[in-house]
C-alpha atoms as a PDB file:
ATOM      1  CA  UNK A   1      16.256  11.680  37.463  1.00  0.00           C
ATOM      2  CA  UNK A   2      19.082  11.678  39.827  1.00  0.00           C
ATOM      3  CA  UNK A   3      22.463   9.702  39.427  1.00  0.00           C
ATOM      4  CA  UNK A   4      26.106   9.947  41.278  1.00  0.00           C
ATOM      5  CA  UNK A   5      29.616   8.952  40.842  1.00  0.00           C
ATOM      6  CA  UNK A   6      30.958   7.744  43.796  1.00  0.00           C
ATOM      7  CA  UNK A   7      34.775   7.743  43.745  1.00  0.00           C
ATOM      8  CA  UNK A   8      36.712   4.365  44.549  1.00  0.00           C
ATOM      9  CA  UNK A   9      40.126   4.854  44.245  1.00  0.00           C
ATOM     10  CA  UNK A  10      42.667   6.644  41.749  1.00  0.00           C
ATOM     11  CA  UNK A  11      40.210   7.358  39.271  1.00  0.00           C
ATOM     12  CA  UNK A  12      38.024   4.832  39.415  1.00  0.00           C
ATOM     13  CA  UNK A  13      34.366   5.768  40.043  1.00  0.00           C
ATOM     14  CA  UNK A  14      31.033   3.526  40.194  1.00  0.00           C
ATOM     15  CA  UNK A  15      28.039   5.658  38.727  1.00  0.00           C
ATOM     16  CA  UNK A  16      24.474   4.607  39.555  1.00  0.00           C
ATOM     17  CA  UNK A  17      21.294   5.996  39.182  1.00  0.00           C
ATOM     18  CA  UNK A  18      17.548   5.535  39.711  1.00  0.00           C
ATOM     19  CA  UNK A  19      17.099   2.268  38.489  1.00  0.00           C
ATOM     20  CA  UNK A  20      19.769   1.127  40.823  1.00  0.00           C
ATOM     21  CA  UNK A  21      22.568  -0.446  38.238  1.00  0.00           C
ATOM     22  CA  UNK A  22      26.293   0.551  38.695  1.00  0.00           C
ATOM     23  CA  UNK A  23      28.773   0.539  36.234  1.00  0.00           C
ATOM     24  CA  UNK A  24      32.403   1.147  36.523  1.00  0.00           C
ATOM     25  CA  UNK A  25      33.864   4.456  35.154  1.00  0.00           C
ATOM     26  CA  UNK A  26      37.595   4.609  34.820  1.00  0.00           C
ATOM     27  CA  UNK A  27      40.868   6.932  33.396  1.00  0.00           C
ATOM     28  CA  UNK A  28      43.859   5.376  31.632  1.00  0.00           C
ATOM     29  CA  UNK A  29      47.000   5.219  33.112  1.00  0.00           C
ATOM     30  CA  UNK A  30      48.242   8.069  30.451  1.00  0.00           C
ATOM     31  CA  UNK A  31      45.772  10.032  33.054  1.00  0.00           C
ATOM     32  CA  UNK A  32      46.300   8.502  36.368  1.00  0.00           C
ATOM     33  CA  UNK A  33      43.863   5.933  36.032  1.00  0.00           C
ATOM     34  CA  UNK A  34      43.821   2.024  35.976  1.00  0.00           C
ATOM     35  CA  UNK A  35      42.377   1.545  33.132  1.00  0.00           C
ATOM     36  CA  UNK A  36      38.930  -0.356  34.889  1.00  0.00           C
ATOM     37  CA  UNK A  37      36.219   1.223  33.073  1.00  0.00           C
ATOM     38  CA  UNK A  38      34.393   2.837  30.947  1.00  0.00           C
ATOM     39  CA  UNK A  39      35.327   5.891  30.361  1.00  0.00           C
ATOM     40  CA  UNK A  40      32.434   9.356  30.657  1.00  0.00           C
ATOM     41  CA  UNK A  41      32.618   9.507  26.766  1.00  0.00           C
ATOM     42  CA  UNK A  42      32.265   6.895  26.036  1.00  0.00           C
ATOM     43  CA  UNK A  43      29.105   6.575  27.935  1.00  0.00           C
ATOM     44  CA  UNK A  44      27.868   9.345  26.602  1.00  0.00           C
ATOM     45  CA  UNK A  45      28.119   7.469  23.131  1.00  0.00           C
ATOM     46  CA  UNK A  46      26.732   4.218  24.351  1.00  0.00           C
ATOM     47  CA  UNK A  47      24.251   5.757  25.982  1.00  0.00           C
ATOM     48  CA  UNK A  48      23.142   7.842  22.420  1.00  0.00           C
ATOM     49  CA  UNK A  49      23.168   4.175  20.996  1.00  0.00           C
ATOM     50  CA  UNK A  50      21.148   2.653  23.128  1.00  0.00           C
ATOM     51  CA  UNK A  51      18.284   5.274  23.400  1.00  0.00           C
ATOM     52  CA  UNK A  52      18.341   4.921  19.708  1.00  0.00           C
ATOM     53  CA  UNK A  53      18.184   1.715  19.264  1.00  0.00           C
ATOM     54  CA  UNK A  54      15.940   0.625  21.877  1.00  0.00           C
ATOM     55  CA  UNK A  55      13.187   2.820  20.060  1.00  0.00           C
ATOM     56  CA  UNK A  56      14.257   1.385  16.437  1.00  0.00           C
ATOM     57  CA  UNK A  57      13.960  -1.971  17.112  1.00  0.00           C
ATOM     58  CA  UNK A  58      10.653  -1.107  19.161  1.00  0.00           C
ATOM     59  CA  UNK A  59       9.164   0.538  16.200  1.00  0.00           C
ATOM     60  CA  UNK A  60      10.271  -2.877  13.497  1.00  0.00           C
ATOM     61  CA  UNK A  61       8.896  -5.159  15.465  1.00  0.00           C
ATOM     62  CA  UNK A  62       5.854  -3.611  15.469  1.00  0.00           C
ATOM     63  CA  UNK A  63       6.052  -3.188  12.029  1.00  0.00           C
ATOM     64  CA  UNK A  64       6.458  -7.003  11.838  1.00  0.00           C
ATOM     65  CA  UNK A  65       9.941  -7.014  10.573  1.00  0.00           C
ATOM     66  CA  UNK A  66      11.320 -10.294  11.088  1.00  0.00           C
ATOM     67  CA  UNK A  67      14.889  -8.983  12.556  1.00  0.00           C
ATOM     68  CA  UNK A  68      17.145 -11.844  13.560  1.00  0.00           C
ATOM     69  CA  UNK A  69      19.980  -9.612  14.800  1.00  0.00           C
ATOM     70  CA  UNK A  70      20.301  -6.028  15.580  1.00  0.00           C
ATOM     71  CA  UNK A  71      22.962  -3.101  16.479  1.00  0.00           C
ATOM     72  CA  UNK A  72      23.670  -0.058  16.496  1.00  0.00           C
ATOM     73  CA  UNK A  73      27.174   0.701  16.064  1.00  0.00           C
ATOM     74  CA  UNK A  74      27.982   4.915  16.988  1.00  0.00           C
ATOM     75  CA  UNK A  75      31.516   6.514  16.062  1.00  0.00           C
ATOM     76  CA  UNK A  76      32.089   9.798  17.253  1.00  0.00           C
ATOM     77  CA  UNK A  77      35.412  11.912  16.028  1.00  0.00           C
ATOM     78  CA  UNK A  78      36.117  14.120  18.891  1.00  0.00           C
ATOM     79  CA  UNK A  79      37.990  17.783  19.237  1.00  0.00           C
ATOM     80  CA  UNK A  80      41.855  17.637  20.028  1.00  0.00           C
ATOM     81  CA  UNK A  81      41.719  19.938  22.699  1.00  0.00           C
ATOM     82  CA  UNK A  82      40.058  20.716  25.836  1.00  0.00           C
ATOM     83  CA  UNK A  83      37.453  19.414  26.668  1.00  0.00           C
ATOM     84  CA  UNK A  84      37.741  17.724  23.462  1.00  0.00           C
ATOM     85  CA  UNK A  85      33.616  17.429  23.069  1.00  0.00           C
ATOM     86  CA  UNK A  86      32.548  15.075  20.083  1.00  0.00           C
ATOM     87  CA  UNK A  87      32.492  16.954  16.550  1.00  0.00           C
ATOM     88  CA  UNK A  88      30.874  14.543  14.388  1.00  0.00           C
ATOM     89  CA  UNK A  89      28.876  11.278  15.224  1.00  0.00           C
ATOM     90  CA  UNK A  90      27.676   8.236  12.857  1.00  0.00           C
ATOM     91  CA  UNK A  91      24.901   6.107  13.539  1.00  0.00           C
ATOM     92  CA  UNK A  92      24.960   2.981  11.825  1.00  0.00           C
ATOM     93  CA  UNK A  93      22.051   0.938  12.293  1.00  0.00           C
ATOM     94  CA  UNK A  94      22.766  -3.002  11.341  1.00  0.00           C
ATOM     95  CA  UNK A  95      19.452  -4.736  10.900  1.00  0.00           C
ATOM     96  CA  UNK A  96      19.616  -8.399   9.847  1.00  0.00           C
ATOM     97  CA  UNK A  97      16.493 -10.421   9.289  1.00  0.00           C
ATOM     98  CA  UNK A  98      14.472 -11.962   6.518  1.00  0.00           C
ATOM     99  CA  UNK A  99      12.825  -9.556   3.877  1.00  0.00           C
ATOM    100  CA  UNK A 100      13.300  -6.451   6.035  1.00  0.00           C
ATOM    101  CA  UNK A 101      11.843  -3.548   4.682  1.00  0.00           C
ATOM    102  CA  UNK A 102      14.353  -0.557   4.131  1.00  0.00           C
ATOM    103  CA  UNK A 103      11.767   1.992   4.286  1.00  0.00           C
ATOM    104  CA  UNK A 104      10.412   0.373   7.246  1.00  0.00           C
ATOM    105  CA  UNK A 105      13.841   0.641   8.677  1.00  0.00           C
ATOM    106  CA  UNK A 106      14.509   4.127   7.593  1.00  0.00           C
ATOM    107  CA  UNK A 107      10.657   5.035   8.977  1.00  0.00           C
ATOM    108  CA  UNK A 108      11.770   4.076  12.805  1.00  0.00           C
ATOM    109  CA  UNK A 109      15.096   5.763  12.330  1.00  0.00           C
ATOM    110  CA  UNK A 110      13.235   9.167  11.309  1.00  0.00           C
ATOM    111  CA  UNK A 111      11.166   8.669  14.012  1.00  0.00           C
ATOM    112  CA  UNK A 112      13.737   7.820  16.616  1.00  0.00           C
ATOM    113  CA  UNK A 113      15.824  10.828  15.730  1.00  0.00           C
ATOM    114  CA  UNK A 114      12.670  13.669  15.407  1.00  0.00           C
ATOM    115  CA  UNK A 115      10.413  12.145  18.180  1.00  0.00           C
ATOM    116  CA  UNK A 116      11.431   9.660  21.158  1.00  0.00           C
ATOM    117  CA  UNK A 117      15.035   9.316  21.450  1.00  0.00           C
ATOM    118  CA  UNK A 118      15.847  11.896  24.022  1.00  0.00           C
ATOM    119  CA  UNK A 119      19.403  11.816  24.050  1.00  0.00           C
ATOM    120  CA  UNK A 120      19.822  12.506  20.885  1.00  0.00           C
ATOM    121  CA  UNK A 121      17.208  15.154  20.600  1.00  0.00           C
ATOM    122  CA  UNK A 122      19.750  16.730  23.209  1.00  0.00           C
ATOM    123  CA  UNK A 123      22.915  15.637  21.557  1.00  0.00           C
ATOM    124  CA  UNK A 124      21.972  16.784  17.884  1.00  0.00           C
ATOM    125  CA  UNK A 125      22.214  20.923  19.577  1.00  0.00           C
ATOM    126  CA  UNK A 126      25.532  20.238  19.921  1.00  0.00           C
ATOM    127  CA  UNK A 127      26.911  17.934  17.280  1.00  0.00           C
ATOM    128  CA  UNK A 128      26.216  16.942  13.751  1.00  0.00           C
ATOM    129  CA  UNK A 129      24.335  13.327  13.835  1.00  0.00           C
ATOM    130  CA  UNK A 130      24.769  11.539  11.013  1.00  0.00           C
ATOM    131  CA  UNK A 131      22.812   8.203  10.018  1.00  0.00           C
ATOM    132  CA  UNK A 132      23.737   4.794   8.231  1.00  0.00           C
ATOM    133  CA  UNK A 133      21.200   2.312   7.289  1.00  0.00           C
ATOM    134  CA  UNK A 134      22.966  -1.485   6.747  1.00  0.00           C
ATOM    135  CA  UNK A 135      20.699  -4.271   5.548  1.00  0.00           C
ATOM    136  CA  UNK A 136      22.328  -7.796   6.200  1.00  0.00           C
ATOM    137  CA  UNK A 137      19.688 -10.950   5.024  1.00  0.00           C
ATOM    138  CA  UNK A 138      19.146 -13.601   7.412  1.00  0.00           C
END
């Protein structure tokens, strides 16, 4: 896998990788940025959130849980200084359907977290993962 950031102006940077997408990476002004994207944390986070959550809902649906809406919202506290790396991060995995199955749900978040999800297999050497389960009925 290779990937760049190629620097714009200020501190504005598009990444892009193999698959070809770009996304805008930026600083706020309190660090000489314009405030016009994303900043590298917080990719980092979405990024944990999305491996996650692409192999949870994967995993329901072919458990044939009827799931009507789906997210997975991640909060990470971070250090106060340098280089201020996260210190604590919470998964909370929002499932809304009809008749969804908790232990179904709590099945392909055990499995996302000690088998596929590569990001966090990486992330969890470094930082305490924690994991929510909310239910909402359709």
């Amino acid at each position: 896998m290779d990937a760049k950031a190629i620097w714009k102006q200020g501190m504005s940077f598009d990444g892009t990788a193999d698959s070809g997408f770009t996304i805008r990476m930026g600083a706020s002004a309190e660090f000489g940025g314009a405030d016009d994207g994303m900043r590298p944390m917080e990719l980092v986070l979405v990024g944990l959130a999305g491996c996650t959550a692409m192999d949870v809902i994967s995993i329901l649906q072919k458990k044939r849980q009827e799931v009507t809406g789906f997210e997975v919202r991640a909060h990470a506290d971070r250090a106060t200084d340098h280089p201020k790396v996260f210190t604590h991060v919470v998964l909370e995995f929002v499932v809304t359907g009809k008749n969804i199955d908790r232990a179904a749900v709590e099945r392909a978040v055990e499995l996302s977290e000690t088998k596929y999800c590569s990001a966090q297999a990486m992330l969890s050497k470094a930082v305490e993962i924690e994991h929510k389960i909310t239910l909402v009925e359709a």
